[in-house]
C-alpha atoms as a PDB file:
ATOM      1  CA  UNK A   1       0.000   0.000   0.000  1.00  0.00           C
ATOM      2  CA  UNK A   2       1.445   3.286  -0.950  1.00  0.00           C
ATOM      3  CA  UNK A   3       2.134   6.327   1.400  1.00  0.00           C
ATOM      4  CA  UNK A   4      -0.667   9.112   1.344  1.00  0.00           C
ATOM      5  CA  UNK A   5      -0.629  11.923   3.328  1.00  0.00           C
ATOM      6  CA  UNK A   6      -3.288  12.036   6.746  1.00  0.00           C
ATOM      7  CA  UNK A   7      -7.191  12.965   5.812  1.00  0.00           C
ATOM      8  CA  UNK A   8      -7.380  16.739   7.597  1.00  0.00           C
ATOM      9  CA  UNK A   9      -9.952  15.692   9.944  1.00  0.00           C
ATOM     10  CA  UNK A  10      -7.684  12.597  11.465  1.00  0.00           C
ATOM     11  CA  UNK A  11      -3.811  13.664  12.458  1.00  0.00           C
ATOM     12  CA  UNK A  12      -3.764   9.973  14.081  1.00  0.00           C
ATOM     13  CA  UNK A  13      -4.281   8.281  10.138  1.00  0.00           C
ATOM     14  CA  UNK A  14      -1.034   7.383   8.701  1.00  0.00           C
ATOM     15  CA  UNK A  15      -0.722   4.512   6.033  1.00  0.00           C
ATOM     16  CA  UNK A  16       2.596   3.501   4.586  1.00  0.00           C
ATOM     17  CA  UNK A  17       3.871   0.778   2.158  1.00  0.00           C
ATOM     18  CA  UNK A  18       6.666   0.182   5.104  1.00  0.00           C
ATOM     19  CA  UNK A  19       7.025   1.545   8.421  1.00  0.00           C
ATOM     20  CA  UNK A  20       9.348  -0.088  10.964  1.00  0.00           C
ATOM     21  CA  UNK A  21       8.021  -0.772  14.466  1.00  0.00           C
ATOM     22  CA  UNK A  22      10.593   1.117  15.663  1.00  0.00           C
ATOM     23  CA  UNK A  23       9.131   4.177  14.608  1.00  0.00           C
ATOM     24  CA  UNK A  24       6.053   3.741  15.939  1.00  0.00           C
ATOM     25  CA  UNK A  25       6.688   1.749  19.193  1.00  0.00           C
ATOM     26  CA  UNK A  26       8.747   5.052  20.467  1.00  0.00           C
ATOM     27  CA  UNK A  27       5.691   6.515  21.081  1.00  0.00           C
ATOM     28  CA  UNK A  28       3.241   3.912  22.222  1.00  0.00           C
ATOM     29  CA  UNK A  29       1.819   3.445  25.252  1.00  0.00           C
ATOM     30  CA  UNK A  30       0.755  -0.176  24.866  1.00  0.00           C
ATOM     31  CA  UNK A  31       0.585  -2.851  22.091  1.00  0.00           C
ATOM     32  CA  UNK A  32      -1.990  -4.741  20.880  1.00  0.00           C
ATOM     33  CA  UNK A  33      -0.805  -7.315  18.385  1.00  0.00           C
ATOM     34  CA  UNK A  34      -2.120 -11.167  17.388  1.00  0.00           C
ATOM     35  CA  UNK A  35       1.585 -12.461  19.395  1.00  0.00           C
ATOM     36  CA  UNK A  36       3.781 -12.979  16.035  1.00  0.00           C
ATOM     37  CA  UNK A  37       7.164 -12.951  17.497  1.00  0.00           C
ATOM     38  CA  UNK A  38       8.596  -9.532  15.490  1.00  0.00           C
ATOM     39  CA  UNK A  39       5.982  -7.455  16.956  1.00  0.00           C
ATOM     40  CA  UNK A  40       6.234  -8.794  20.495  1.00  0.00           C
ATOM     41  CA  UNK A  41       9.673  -8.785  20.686  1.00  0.00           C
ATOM     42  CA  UNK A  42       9.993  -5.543  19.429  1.00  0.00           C
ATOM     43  CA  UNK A  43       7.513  -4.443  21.864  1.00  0.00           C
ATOM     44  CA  UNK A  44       9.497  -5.846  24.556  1.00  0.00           C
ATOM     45  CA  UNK A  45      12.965  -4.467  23.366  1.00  0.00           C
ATOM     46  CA  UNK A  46      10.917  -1.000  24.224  1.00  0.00           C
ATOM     47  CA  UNK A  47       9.643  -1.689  27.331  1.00  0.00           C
ATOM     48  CA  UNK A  48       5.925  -1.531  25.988  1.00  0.00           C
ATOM     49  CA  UNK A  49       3.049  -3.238  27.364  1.00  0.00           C
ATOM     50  CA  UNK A  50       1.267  -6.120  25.342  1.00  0.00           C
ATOM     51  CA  UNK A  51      -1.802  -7.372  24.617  1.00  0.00           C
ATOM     52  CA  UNK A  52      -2.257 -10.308  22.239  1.00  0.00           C
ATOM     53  CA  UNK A  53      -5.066 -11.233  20.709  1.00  0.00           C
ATOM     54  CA  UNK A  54      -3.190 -14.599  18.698  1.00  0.00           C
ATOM     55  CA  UNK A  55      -4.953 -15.843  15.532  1.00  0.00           C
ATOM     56  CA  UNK A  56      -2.851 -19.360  14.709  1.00  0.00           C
ATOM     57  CA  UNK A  57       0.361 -20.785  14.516  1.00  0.00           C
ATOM     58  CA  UNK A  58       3.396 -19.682  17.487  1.00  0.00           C
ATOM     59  CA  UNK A  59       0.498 -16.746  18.675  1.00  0.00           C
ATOM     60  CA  UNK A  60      -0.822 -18.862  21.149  1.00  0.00           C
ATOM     61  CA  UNK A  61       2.391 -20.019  22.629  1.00  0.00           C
ATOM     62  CA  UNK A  62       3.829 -16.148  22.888  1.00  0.00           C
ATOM     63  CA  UNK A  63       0.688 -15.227  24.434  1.00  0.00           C
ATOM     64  CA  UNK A  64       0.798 -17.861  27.139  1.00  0.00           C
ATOM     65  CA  UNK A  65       4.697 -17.362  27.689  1.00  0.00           C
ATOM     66  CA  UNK A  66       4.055 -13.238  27.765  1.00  0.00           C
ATOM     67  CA  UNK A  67       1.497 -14.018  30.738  1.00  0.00           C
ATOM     68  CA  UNK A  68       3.405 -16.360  32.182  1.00  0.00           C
ATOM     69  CA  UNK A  69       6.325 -14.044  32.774  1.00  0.00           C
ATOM     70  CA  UNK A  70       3.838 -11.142  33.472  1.00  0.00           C
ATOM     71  CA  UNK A  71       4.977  -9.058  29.978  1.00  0.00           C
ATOM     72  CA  UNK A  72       1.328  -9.283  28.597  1.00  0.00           C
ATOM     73  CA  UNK A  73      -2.109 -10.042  29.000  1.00  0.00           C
ATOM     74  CA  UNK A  74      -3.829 -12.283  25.962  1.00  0.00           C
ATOM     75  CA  UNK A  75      -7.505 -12.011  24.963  1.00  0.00           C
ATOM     76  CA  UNK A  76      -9.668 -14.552  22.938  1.00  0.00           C
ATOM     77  CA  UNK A  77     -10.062 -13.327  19.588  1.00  0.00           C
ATOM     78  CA  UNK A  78     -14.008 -13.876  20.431  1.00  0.00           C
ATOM     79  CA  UNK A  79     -13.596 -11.062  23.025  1.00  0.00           C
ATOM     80  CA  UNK A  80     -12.178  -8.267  20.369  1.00  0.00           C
ATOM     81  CA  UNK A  81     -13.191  -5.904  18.299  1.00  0.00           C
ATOM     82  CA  UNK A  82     -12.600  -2.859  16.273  1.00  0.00           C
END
């Protein structure tokens, strides 16, 4: 998906084709994330809370570990929305 600058009436919209976490977990307060490994460890490498809400695959098993250590909370995917 190709950059395009914000709509006027939302400063929080920002779409790029590639935007590192990085640059974006600087400024976060918390994560939410389905528990793929990049993201969360990411997260963690900048001391920001998680939540997961994992889809399939390793998600579940992050999730579980995160709690387990006390680094996240995880939430059924049957419990989210937008």
């Amino acid at each position: 998906m190709p950059y395009h600058e914000p709509e006027a009436d939302d400063p929080c919209e920002l779409v790029g084709a590639v935007l590192p976490h990085s640059a974006i977990l600087e400024h976060a307060v918390a994560v939410i994330c389905s528990g793929t490994t990049s993201v969360v460890v990411d997260a963690l490498a900048h001391g920001v809370p998680i939540v997961t809400v994992p889809g399939g695959g390793e998600q579940f098993e992050v999730a579980e570990l995160l709690e387990r250590a006390g680094l996240g909370v995880s939430l059924p995917a049957r419990h989210a929305s937008a």
